[in-house]
Protein backbone atom coordinates (compact mmCIF):
# COMPACT_ATOMS: atom_id res chain seq x y z
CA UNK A 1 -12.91 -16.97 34.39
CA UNK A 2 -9.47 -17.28 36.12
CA UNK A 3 -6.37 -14.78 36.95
CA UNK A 4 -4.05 -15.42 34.49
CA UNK A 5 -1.35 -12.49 35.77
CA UNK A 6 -0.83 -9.94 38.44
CA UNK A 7 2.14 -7.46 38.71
CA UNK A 8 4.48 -7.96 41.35
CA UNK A 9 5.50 -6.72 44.17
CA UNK A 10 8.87 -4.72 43.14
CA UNK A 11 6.49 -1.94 43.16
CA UNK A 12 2.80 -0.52 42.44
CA UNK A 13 1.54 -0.99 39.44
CA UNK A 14 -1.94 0.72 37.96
CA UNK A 15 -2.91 1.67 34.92
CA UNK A 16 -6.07 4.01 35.11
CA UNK A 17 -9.47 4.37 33.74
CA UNK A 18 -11.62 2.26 32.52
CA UNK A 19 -12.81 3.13 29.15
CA UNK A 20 -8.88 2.78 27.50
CA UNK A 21 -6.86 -0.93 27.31
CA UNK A 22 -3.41 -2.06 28.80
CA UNK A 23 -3.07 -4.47 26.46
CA UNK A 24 -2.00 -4.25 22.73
CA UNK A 25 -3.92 -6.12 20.27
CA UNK A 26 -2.15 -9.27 20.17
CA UNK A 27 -2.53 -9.63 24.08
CA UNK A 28 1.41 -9.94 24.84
CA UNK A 29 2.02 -6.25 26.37
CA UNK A 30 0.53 -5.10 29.64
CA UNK A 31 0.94 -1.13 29.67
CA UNK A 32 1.58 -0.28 33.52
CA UNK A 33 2.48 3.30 35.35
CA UNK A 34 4.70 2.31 38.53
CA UNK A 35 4.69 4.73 41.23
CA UNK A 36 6.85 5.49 44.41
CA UNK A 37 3.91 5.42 46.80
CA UNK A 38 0.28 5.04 47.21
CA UNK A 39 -1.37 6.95 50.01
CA UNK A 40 -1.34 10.99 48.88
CA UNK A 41 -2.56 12.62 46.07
CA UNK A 42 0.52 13.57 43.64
CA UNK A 43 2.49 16.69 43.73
CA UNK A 44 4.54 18.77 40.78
CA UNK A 45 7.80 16.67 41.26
CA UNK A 46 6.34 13.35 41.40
CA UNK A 47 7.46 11.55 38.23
CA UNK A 48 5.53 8.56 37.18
CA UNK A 49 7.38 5.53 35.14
CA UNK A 50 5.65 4.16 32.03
CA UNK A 51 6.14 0.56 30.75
CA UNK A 52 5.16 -2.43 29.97
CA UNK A 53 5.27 -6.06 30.83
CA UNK A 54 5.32 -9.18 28.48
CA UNK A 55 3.12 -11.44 30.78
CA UNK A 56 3.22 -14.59 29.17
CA UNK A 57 6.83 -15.00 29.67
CA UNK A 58 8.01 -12.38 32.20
CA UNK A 59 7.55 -10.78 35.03
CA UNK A 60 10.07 -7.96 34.01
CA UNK A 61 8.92 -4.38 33.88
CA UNK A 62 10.14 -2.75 29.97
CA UNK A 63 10.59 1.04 31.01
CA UNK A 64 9.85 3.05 28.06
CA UNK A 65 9.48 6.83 30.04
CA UNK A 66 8.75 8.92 32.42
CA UNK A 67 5.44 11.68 32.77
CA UNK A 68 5.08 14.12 34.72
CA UNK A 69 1.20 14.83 34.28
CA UNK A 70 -0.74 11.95 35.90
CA UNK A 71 -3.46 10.92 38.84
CA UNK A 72 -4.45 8.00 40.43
CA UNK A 73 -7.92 7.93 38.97
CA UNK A 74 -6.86 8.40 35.01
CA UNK A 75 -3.31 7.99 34.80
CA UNK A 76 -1.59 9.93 32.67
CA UNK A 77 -4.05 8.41 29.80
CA UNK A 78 -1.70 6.45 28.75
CA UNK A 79 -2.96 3.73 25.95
CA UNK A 80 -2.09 1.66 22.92
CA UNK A 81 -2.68 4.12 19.68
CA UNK A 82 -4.66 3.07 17.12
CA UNK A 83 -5.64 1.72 14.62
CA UNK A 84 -3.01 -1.11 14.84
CA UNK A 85 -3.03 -0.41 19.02
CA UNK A 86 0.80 -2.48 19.22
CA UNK A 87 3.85 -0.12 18.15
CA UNK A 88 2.84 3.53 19.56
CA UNK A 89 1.47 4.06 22.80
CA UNK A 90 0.18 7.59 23.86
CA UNK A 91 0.00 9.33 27.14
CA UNK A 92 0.14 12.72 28.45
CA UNK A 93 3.46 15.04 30.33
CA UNK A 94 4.18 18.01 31.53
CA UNK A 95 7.17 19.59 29.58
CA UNK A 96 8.70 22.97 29.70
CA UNK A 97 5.63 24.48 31.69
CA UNK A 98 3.10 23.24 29.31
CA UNK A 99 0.65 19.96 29.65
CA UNK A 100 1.72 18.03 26.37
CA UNK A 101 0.39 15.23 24.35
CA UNK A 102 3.34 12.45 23.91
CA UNK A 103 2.87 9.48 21.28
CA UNK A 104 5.84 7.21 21.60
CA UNK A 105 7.05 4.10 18.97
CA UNK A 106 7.54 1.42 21.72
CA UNK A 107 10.65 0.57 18.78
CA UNK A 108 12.57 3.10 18.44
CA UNK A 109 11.20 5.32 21.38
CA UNK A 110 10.94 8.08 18.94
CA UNK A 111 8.22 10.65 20.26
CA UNK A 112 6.12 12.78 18.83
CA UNK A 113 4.96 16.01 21.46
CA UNK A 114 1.58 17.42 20.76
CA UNK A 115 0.81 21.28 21.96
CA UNK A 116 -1.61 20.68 24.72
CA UNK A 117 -2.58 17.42 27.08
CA UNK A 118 -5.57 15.19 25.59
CA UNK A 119 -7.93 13.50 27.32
CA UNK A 120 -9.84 10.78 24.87
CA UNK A 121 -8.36 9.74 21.23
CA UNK A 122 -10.24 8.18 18.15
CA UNK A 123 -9.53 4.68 17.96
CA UNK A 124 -8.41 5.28 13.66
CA UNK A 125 -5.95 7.46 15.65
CA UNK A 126 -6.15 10.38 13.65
CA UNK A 127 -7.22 13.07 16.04
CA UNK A 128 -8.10 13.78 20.06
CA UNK A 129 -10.26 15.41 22.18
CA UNK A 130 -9.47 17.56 25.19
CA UNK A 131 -10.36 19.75 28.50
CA UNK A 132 -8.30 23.01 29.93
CA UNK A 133 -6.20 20.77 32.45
CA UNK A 134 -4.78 23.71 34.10
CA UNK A 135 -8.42 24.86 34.84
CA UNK A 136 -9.95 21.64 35.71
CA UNK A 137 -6.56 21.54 38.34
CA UNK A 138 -8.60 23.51 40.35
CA UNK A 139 -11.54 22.10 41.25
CA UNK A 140 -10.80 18.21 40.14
CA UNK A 141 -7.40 17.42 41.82
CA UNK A 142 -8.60 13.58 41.67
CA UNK A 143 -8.79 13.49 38.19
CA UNK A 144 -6.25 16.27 36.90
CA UNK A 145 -2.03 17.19 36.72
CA UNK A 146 0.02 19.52 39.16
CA UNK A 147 2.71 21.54 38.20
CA UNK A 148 1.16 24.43 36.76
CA UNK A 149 -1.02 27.13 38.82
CA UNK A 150 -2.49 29.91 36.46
CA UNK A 151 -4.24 31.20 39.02
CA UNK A 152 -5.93 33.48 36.20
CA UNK A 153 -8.30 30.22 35.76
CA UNK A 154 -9.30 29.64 38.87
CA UNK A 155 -12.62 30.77 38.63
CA UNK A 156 -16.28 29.56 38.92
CA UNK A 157 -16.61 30.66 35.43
CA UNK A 158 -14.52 31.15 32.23
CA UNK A 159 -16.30 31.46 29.48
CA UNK A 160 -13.60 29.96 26.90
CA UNK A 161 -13.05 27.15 28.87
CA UNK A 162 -14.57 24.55 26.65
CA UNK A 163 -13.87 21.20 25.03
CA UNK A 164 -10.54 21.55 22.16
CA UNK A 165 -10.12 18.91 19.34
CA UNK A 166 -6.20 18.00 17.96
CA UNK A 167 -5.38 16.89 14.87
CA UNK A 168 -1.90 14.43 14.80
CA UNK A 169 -1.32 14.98 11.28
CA UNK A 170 -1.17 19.15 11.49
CA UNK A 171 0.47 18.53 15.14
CA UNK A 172 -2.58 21.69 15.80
CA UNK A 173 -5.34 22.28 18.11
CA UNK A 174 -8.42 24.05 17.65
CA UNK A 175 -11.43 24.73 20.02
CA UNK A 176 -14.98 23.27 19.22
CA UNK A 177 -17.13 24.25 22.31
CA UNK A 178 -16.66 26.74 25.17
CA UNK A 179 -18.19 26.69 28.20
CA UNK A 180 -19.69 29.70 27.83
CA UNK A 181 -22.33 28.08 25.18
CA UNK A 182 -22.90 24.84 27.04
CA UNK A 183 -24.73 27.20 30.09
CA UNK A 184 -26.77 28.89 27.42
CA UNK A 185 -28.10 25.56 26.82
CA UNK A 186 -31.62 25.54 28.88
CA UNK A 187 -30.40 28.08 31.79
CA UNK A 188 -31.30 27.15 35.40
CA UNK A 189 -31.09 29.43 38.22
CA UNK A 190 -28.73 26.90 39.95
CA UNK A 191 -25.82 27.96 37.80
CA UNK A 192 -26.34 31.06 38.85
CA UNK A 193 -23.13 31.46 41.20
CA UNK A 194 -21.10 28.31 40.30
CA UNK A 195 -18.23 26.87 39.56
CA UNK A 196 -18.51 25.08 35.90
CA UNK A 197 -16.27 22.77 34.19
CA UNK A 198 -16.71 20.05 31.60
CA UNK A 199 -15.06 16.39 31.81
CA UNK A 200 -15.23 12.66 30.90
CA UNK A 201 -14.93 12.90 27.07
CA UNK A 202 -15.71 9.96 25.43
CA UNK A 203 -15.80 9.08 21.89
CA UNK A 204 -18.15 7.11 20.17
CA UNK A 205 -16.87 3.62 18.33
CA UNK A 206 -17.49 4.89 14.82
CA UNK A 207 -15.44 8.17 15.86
CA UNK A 208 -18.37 10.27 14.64
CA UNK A 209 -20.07 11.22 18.11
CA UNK A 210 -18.40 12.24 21.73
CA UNK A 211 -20.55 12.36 24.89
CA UNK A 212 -19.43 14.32 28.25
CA UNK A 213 -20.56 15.79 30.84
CA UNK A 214 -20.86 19.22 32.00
CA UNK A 215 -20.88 19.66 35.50
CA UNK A 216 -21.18 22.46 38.63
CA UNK A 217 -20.79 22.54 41.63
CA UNK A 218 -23.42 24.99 43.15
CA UNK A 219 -23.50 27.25 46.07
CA UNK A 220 -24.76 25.46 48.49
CA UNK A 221 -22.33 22.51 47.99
CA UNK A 222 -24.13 20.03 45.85
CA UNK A 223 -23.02 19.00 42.75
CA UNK A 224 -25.33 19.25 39.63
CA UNK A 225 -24.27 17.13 35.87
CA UNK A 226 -25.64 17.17 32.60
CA UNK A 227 -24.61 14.35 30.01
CA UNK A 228 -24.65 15.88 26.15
CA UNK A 229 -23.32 14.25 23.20
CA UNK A 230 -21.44 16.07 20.30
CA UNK A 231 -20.56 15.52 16.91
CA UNK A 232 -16.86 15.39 16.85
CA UNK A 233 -16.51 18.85 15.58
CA UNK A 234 -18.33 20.47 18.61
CA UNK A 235 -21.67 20.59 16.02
CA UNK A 236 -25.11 18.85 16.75
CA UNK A 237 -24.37 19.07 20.70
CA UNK A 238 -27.67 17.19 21.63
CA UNK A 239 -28.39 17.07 26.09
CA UNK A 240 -29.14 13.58 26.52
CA UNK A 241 -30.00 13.54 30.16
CA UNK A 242 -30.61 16.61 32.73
CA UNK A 243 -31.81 14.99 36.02
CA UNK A 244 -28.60 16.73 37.62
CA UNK A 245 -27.72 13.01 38.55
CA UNK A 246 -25.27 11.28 36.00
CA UNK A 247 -21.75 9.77 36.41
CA UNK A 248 -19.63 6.89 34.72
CA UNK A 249 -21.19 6.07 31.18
CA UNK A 250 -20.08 4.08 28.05
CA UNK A 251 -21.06 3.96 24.44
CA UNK A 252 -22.63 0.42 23.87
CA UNK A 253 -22.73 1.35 20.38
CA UNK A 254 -22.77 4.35 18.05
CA UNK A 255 -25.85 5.02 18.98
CA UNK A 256 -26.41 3.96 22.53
CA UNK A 257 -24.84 4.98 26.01
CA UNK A 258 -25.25 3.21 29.17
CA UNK A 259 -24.54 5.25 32.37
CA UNK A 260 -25.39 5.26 36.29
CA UNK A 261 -27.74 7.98 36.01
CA UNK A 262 -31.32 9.12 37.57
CA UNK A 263 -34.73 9.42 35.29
CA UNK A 264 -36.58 12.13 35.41
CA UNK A 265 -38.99 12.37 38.55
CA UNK A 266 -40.40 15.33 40.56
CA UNK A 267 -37.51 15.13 43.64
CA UNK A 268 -35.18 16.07 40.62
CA UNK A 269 -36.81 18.56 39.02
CA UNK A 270 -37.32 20.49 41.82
CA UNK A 271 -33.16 20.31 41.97
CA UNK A 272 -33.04 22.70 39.34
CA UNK A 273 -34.24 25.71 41.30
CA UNK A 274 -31.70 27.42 43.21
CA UNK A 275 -33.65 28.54 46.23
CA UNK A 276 -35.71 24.82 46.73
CA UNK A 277 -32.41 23.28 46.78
CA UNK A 278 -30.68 25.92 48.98
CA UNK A 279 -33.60 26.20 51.30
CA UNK A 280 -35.46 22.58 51.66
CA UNK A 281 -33.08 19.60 49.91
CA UNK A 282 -30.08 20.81 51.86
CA UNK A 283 -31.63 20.99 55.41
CA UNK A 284 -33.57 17.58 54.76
CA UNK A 285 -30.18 16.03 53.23
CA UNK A 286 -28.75 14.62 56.76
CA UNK A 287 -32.90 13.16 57.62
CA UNK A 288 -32.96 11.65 54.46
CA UNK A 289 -29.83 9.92 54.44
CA UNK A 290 -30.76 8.59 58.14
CA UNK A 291 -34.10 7.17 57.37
CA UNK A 292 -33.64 6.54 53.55
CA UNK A 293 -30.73 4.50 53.88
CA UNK A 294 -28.81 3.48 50.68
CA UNK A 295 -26.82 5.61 48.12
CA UNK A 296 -25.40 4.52 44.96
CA UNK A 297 -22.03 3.50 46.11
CA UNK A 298 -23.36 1.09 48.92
CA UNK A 299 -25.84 0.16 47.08
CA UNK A 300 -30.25 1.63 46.63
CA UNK A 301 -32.19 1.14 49.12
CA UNK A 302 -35.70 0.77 47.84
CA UNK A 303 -36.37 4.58 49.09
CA UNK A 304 -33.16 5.80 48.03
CA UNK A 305 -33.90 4.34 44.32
CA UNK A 306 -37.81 5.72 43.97
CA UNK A 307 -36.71 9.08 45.22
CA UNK A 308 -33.32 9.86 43.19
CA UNK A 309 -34.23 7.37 40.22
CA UNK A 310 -30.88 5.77 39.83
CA UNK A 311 -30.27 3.46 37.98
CA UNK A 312 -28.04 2.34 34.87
CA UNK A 313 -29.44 3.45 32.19
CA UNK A 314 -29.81 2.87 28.74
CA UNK A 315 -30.22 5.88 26.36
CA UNK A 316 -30.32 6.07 22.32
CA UNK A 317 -28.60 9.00 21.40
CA UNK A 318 -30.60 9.81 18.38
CA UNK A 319 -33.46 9.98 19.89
CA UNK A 320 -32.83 10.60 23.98
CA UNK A 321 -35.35 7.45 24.54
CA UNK A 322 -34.24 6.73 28.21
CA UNK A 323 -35.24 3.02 30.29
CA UNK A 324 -33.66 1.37 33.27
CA UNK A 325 -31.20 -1.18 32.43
CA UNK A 326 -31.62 -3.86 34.77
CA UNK A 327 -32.63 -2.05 38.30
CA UNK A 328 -33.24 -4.45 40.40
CA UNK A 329 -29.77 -6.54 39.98
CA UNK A 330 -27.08 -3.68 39.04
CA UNK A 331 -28.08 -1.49 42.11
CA UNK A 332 -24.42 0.57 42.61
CA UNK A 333 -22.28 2.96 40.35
CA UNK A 334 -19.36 1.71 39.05
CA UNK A 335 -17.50 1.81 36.00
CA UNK A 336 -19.09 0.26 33.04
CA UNK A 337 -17.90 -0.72 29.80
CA UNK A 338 -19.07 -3.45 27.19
CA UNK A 339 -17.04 -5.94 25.31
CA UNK A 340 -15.67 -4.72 22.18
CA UNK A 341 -16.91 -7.87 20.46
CA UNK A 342 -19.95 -8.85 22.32
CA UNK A 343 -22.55 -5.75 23.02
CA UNK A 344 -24.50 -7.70 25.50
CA UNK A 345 -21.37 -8.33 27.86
CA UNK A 346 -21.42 -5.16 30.36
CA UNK A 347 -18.14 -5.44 33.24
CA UNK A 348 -18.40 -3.17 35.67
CA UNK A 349 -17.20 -2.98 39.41
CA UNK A 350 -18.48 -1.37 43.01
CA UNK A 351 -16.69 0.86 44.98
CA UNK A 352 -15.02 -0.18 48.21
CA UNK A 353 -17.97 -1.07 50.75
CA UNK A 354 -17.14 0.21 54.14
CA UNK A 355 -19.58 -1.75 56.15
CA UNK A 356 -18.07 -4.91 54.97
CA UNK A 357 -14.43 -4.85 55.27
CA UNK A 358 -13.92 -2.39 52.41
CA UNK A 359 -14.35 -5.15 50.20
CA UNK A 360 -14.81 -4.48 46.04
CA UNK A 361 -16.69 -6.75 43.63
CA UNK A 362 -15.52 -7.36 39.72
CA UNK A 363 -18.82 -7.96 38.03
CA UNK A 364 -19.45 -8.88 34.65
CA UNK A 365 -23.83 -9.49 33.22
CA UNK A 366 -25.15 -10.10 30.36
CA UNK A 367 -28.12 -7.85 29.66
CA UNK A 368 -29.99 -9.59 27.71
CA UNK A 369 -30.37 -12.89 29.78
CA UNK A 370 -29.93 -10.81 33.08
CA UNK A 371 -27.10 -12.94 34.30
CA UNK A 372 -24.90 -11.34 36.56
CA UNK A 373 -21.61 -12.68 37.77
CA UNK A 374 -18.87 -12.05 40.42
CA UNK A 375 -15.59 -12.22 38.65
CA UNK A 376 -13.60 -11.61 42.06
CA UNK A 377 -14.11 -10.23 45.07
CA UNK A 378 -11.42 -7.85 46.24
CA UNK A 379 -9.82 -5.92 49.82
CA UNK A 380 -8.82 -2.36 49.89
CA UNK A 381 -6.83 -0.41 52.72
CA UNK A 382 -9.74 1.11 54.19
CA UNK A 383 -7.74 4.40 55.12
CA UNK A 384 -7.81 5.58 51.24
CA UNK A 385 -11.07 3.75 50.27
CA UNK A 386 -13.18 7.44 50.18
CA UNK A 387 -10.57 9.68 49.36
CA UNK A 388 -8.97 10.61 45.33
CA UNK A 389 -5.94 8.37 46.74
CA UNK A 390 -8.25 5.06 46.49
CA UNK A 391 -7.72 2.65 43.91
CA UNK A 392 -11.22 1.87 42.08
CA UNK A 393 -10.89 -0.94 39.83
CA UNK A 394 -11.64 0.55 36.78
CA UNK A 395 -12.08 -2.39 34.59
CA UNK A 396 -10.77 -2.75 31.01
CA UNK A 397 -11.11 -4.75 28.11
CA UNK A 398 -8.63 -6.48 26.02
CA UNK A 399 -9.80 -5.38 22.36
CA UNK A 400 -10.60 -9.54 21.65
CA UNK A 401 -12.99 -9.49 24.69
CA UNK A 402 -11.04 -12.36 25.98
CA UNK A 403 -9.37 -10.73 28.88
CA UNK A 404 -10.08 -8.09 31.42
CA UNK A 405 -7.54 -5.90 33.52
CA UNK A 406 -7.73 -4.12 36.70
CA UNK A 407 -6.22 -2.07 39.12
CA UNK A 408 -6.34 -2.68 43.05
CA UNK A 409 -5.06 -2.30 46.59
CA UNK A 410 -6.02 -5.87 46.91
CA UNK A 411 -2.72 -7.15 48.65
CA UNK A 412 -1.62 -3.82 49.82
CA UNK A 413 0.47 -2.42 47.46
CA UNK A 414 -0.90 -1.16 43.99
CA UNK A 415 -1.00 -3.68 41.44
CA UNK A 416 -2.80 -4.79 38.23
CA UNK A 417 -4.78 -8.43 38.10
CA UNK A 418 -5.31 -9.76 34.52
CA UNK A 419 -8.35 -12.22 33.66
CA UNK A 420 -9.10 -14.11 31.11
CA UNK A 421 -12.71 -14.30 30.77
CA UNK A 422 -13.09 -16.56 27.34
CA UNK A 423 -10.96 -18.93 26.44
């Protein structure tokens, strides 16, 4: 394992989240966003360059475009487009007041503008999946565009808010779940009052299945998440896991999902009830934390882990059978994914650890042996380490398995570090 390639400094580089590749299948192109700064959150008039760079040879950054829809966390989602993932690259901009869908010939630089903004994409590229992203501007300004304020949707709850699906051939869009339905789904009294959205859409390698998550954040400030997985015309919409406590996941295969996730134990049960949670979690929240120690971005402490249960976690989708996946070595949230041509080869990374110099690991573990190594170990400017500005690593996967990509603050500046992991 050995950095083969790092952008320079004539600017910072990222790319964006984790479960998408910056590099096309033949491994020569490096897909890269450069920005104008690093430390604040976007605003409407920020513009956001898109290239590439052809790393074996140069150090040159290829402009293809500019976007006006993008965040530090995601991007502007931009990505190689299947199925050949090396002359058309897609990504999302804001154009004439609207959040757009743009698929671009790297060639020619014809594009192709879709009606609305998308947020995952089949990898046969034949069709997408997407959110409301001028709804989910309002209460996820981490992971979300500026520019538009329809202050009509900024509400705890609209009902058709919901999950759309677009077709590239018809160039048409069509919803397949609202919200509305997905809090019919086994009611709790700690909806009651809050604000819903639903987000991280990911679809399955087959392109049959999507799983997401449908979160609120409740009165009293917490924030409660269900993970569900769909068939990719909103039917068969099966809840997977509903501890309250889920974040990044992946689809190991078609069937099963590894996330960072909690099992099902009496302290999060009791979460579901609106009053308990309001009346004893809440005041206990700042003794726990004290005495408990650990959380899952600095890592479990052993009465951290009994009493919220997380974990990563491996659960088949077919039949919502749930075990830890290695709890006593993978002990923080971070952003997993597996190797496209080796299942048993999980990367993942930690957030920045602020009681050690802000410092971020690149871990990759096989699960079956239970072999867990540090790929790199990496700085970040502590002033943006807990805030949506931060730079997480995000890991990605070339589509041979031979390479992986990040994004960091590592020297300062935003860049992107490429390894090569097998020869």
């Amino acid at each position: 394992m050995r950095k083969v390639f790092q952008t320079t400094d004539e600017g910072n580089f990222f790319f964006g989240y984790y479960d998408k590749s910056p590099l096309n299948i033949s491994n020569d192109k490096l897909l890269a966003c450069k920005s104008n700064f690093i430390d604040r959150l976007p605003d409407q008039n920020e513009v956001l360059t898109i290239g590439y760079f052809e790393w074996k040879t140069s150090t040159k950054f290829i402009k293809l475009g500019h976007t006006r829809a993008w965040n530090w966390q995601q991007g502007c989602m931009l990505q190689w487009l299947g199925p050949d993932f090396d002359k058309k690259i897609i990504y999302n901009d804001r154009i004439d007041d609207k959040f757009v869908t743009v698929i671009c010939d790297i060639r020619t630089l014809k594009k192709t503008v879709l009606p609305i903004a998308y947020y995952t994409v089949s990898s046969n590229g034949d069709f997408a999946l997407s959110i409301d992203f001028e709804r989910h501007a309002w209460f996820r300004p981490g992971y979300s565009y500026q520019g538009i304020k329809n202050v009509k949707k900024n509400v705890p709850f609209l009902g058709n808010d919901g999950i759309w699906k677009i077709n590239f051939k018809e160039k048409s869009y069509k919803q397949i779940i609202t919200l509305e339905h997905m809090v019919g789904i086994n009611r709790l009294s700690n909806m009651k009052g809050s604000t819903h959205y639903l987000e991280h859409l990911m679809i399955s390698p087959g392109n049959e299945k999507f799983a997401f998550l449908h979160r609120w954040k409740t009165e009293d400030g917490g924030i409660y998440a269900r993970l569900y997985t769909s068939d990719t015309n909103g039917e068969n919409i099966t809840l997977i896991n509903d501890t309250g406590r889920v974040s990044h996941f992946c689809w190991r295969d078609n069937d099963e999902i590894v996330c960072w996730g909690a099992i099902k134990n009496p302290f999060n049960a009791l979460r579901k009830y609106k009053n308990i949670t309001k009346y004893f979690f809440k005041p206990l929240m700042p003794l726990y934390k004290k005495f408990a120690g650990g959380n899952s971005v600095d890592g479990n402490s052993r009465v951290s882990a009994l009493v919220s249960g997380d974990s990563y976690l491996s659960i088949k989708n077919s039949s919502s059978k749930t075990k830890r996946l290695l709890p006593n070595l993978l002990k923080k949230d971070g952003h997993p994914s597996f190797s496209k041509t080796n299942k048993d080869i999980l990367v993942t990374d930690t957030y920045p650890d602020l009681s050690k110099s802000c410092k971020q690991n690149l871990l990759i573990c096989d699960i079956n042996s239970g072999e867990l190594k540090t790929i790199d170990t990496l700085s970040h400017t502590k002033s943006l380490a807990r805030g949506a500005s931060r730079c997480d690593l995000h890991p990605k996967w070339s589509h041979d398995g031979n390479y992986i990509c990040i994004d960091t603050l590592d020297n300062g500046y935003r860049s992107m570090y490429l390894y090569q992991i097998f020869k």
